[in-house]
C-alpha atoms as a PDB file:
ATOM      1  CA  UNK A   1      32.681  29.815   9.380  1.00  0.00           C
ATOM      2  CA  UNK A   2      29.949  28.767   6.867  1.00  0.00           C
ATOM      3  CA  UNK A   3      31.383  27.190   3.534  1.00  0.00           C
ATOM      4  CA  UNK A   4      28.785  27.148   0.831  1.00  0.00           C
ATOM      5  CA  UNK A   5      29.700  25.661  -3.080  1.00  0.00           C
ATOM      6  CA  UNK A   6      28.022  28.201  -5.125  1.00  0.00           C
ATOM      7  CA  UNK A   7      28.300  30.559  -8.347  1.00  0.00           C
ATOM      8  CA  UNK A   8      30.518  33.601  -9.113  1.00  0.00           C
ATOM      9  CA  UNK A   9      29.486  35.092 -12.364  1.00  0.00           C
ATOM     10  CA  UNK A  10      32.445  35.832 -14.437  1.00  0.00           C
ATOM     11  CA  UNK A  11      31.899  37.295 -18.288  1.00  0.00           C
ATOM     12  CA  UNK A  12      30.940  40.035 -19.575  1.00  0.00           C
ATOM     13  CA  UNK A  13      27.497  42.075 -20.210  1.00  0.00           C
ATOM     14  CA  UNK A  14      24.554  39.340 -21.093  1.00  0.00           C
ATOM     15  CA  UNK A  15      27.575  36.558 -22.191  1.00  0.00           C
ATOM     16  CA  UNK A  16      27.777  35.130 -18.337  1.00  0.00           C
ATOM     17  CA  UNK A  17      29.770  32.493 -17.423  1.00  0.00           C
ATOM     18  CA  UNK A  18      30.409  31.406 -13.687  1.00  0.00           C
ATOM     19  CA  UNK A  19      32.649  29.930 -11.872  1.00  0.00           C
ATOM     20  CA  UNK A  20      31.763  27.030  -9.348  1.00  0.00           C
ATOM     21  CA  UNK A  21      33.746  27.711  -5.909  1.00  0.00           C
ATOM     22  CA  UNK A  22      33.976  27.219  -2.512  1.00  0.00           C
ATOM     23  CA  UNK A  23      33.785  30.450  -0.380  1.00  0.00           C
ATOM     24  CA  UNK A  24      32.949  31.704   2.887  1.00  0.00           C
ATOM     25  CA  UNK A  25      29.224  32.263   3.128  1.00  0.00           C
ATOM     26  CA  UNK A  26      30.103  35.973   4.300  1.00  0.00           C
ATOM     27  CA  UNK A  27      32.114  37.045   1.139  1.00  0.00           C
ATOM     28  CA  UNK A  28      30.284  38.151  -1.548  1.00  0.00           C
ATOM     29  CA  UNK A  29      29.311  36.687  -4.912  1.00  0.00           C
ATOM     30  CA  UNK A  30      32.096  37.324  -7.190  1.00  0.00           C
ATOM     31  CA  UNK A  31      34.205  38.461  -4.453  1.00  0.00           C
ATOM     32  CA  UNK A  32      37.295  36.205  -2.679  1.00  0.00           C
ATOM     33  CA  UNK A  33      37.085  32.702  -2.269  1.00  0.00           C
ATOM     34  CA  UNK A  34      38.651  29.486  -1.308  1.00  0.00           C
ATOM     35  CA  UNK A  35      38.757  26.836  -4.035  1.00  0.00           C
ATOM     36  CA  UNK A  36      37.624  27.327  -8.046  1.00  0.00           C
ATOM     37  CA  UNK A  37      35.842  23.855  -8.458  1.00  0.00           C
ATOM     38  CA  UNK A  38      34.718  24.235 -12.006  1.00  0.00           C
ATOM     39  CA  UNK A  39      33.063  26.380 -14.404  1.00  0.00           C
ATOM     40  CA  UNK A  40      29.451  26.781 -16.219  1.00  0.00           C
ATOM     41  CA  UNK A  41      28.735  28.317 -19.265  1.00  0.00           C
ATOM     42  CA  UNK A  42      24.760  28.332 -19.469  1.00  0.00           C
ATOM     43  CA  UNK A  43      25.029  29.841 -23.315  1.00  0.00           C
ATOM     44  CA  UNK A  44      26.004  26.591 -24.703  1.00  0.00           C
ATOM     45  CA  UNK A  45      23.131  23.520 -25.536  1.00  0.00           C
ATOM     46  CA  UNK A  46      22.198  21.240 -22.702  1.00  0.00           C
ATOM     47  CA  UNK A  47      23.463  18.214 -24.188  1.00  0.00           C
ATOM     48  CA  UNK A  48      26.904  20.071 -24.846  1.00  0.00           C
ATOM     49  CA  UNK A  49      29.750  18.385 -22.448  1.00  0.00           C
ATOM     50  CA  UNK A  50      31.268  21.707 -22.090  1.00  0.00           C
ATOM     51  CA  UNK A  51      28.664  23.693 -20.588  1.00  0.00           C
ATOM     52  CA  UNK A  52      29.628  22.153 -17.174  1.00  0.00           C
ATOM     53  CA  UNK A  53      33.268  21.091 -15.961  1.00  0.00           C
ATOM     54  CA  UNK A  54      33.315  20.173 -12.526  1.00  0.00           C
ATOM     55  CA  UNK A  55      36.473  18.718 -10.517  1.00  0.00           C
ATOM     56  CA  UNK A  56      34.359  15.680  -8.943  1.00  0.00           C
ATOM     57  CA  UNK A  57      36.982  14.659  -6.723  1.00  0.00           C
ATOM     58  CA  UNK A  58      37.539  18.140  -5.072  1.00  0.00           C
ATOM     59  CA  UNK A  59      33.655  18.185  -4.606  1.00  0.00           C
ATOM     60  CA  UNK A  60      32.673  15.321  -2.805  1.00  0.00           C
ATOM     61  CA  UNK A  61      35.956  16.336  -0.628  1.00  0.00           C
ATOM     62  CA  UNK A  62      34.291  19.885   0.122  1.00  0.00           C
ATOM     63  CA  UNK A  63      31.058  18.150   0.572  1.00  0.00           C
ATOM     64  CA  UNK A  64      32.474  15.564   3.102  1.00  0.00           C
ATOM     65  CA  UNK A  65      33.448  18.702   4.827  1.00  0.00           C
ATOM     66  CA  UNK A  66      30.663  20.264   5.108  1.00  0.00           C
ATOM     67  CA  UNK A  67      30.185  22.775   2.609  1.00  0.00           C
ATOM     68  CA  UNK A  68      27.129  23.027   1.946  1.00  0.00           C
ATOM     69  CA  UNK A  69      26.002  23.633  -1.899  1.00  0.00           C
ATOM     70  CA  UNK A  70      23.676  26.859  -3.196  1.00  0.00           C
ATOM     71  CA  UNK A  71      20.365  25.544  -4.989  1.00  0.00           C
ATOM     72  CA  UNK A  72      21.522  25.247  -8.741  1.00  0.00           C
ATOM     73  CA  UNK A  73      25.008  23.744  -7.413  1.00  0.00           C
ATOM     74  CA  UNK A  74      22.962  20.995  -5.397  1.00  0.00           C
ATOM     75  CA  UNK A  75      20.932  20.304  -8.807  1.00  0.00           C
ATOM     76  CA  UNK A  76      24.217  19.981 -10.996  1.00  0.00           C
ATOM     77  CA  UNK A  77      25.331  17.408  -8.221  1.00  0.00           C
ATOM     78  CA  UNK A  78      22.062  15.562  -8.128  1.00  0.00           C
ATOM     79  CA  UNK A  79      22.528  15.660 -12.308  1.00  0.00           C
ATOM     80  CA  UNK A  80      25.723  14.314 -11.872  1.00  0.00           C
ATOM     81  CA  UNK A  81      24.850  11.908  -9.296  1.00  0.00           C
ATOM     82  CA  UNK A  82      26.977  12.940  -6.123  1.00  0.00           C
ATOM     83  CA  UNK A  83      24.539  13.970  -3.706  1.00  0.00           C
ATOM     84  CA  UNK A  84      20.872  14.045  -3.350  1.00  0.00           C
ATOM     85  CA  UNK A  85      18.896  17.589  -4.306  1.00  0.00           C
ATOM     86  CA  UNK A  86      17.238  18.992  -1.240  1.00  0.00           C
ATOM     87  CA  UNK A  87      13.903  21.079  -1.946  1.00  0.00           C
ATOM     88  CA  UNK A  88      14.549  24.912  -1.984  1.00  0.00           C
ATOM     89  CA  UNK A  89      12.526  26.903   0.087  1.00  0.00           C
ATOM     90  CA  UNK A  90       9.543  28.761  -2.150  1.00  0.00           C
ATOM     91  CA  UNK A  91       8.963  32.277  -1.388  1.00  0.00           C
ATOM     92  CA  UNK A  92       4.897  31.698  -1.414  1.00  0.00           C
ATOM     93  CA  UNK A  93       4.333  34.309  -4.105  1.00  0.00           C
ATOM     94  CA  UNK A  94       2.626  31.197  -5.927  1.00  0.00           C
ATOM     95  CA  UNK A  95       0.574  29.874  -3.209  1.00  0.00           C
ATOM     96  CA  UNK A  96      -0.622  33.063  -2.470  1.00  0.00           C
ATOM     97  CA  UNK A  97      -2.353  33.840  -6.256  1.00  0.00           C
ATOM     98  CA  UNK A  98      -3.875  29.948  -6.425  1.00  0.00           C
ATOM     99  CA  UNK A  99      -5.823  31.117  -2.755  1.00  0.00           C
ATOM    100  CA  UNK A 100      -6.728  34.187  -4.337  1.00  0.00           C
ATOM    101  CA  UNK A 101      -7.861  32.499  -7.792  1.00  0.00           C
ATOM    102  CA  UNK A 102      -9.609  29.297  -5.077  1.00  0.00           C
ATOM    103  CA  UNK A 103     -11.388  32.323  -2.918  1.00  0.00           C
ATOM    104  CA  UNK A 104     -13.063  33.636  -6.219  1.00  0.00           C
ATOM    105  CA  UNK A 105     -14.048  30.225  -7.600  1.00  0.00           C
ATOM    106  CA  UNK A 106     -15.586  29.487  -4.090  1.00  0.00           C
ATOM    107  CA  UNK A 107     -17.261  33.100  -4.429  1.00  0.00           C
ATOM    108  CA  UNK A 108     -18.367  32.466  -7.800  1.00  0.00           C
ATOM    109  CA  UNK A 109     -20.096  29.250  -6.790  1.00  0.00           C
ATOM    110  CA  UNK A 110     -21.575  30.029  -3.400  1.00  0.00           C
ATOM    111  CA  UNK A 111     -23.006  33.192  -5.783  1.00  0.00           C
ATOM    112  CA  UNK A 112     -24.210  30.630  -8.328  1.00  0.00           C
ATOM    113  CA  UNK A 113     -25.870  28.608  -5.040  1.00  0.00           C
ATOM    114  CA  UNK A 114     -27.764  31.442  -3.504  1.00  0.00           C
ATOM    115  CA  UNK A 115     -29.409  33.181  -6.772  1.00  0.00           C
ATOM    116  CA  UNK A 116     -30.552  29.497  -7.106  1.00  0.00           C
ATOM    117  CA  UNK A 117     -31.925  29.462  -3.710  1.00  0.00           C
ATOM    118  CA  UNK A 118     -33.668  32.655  -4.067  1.00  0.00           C
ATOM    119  CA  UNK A 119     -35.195  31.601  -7.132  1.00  0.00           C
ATOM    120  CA  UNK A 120     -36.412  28.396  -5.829  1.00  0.00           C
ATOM    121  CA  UNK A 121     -38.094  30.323  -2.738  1.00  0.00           C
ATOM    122  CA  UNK A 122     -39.407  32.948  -4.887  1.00  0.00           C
ATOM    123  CA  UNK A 123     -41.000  29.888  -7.125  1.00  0.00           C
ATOM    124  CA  UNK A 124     -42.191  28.288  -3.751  1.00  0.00           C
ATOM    125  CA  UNK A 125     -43.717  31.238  -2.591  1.00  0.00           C
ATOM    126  CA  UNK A 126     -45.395  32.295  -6.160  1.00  0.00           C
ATOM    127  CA  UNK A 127     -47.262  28.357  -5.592  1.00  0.00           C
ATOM    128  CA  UNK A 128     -49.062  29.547  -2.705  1.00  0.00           C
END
């Protein structure tokens, strides 16, 4: 059994708020889990103390465990100071467009290069 710390969105339409709890990795989102940790209300300002209440002591308990947090759970922690953020994996979409955008510079200049070549032979051979 997988345990993962992660977000069930509770609220209603476009006034989330969501839940921080412990659940099997197999159940879904808002569906049946283990242990409500806390809550997050991402409507309020950053700097307001009530936009995230978490039960530290239950957490690092889950944690020593082995539950493993999702992405924004591990950054709340690393905010917070419990446990380190680990680097989420990035789908590539981004890498992909600055390849495309470096293979058209490149283009662009190896164009710029060769009508500069031909018109330094075609000057060469207008000399003789």
């Amino acid at each position: 059994m997988s345990v993962v710390i992660r977000l069930a969105r509770a609220g209603t339409k476009k006034r989330p708020v969501y839940h921080v709890v412990v659940a099997d990795s197999r159940f879904p989102r808002d569906g049946r889990f283990i242990e409500r940790l806390g809550h997050f209300n991402p409507l309020l300002a950053k700097d307001n103390e009530a936009r995230l209440k978490l039960d530290m002591d239950k957490t690092k308990a889950w944690l020593a465990k082995g539950a493993q947090p999702s992405d924004r759970v591990s950054r709340f922690l690393d905010a917070a100071g419990v446990a380190k953020t680990r680097r989420a994996q990035q789908s590539g979409k981004g890498r992909a467009a600055q390849g495309r955008k470096a293979n058209a510079e490149a283009a662009a200049t190896a164009a710029t290069a060769s009508a500069a070549a031909a018109k330094t032979a075609a000057a060469a051979a207008a000399k003789k």
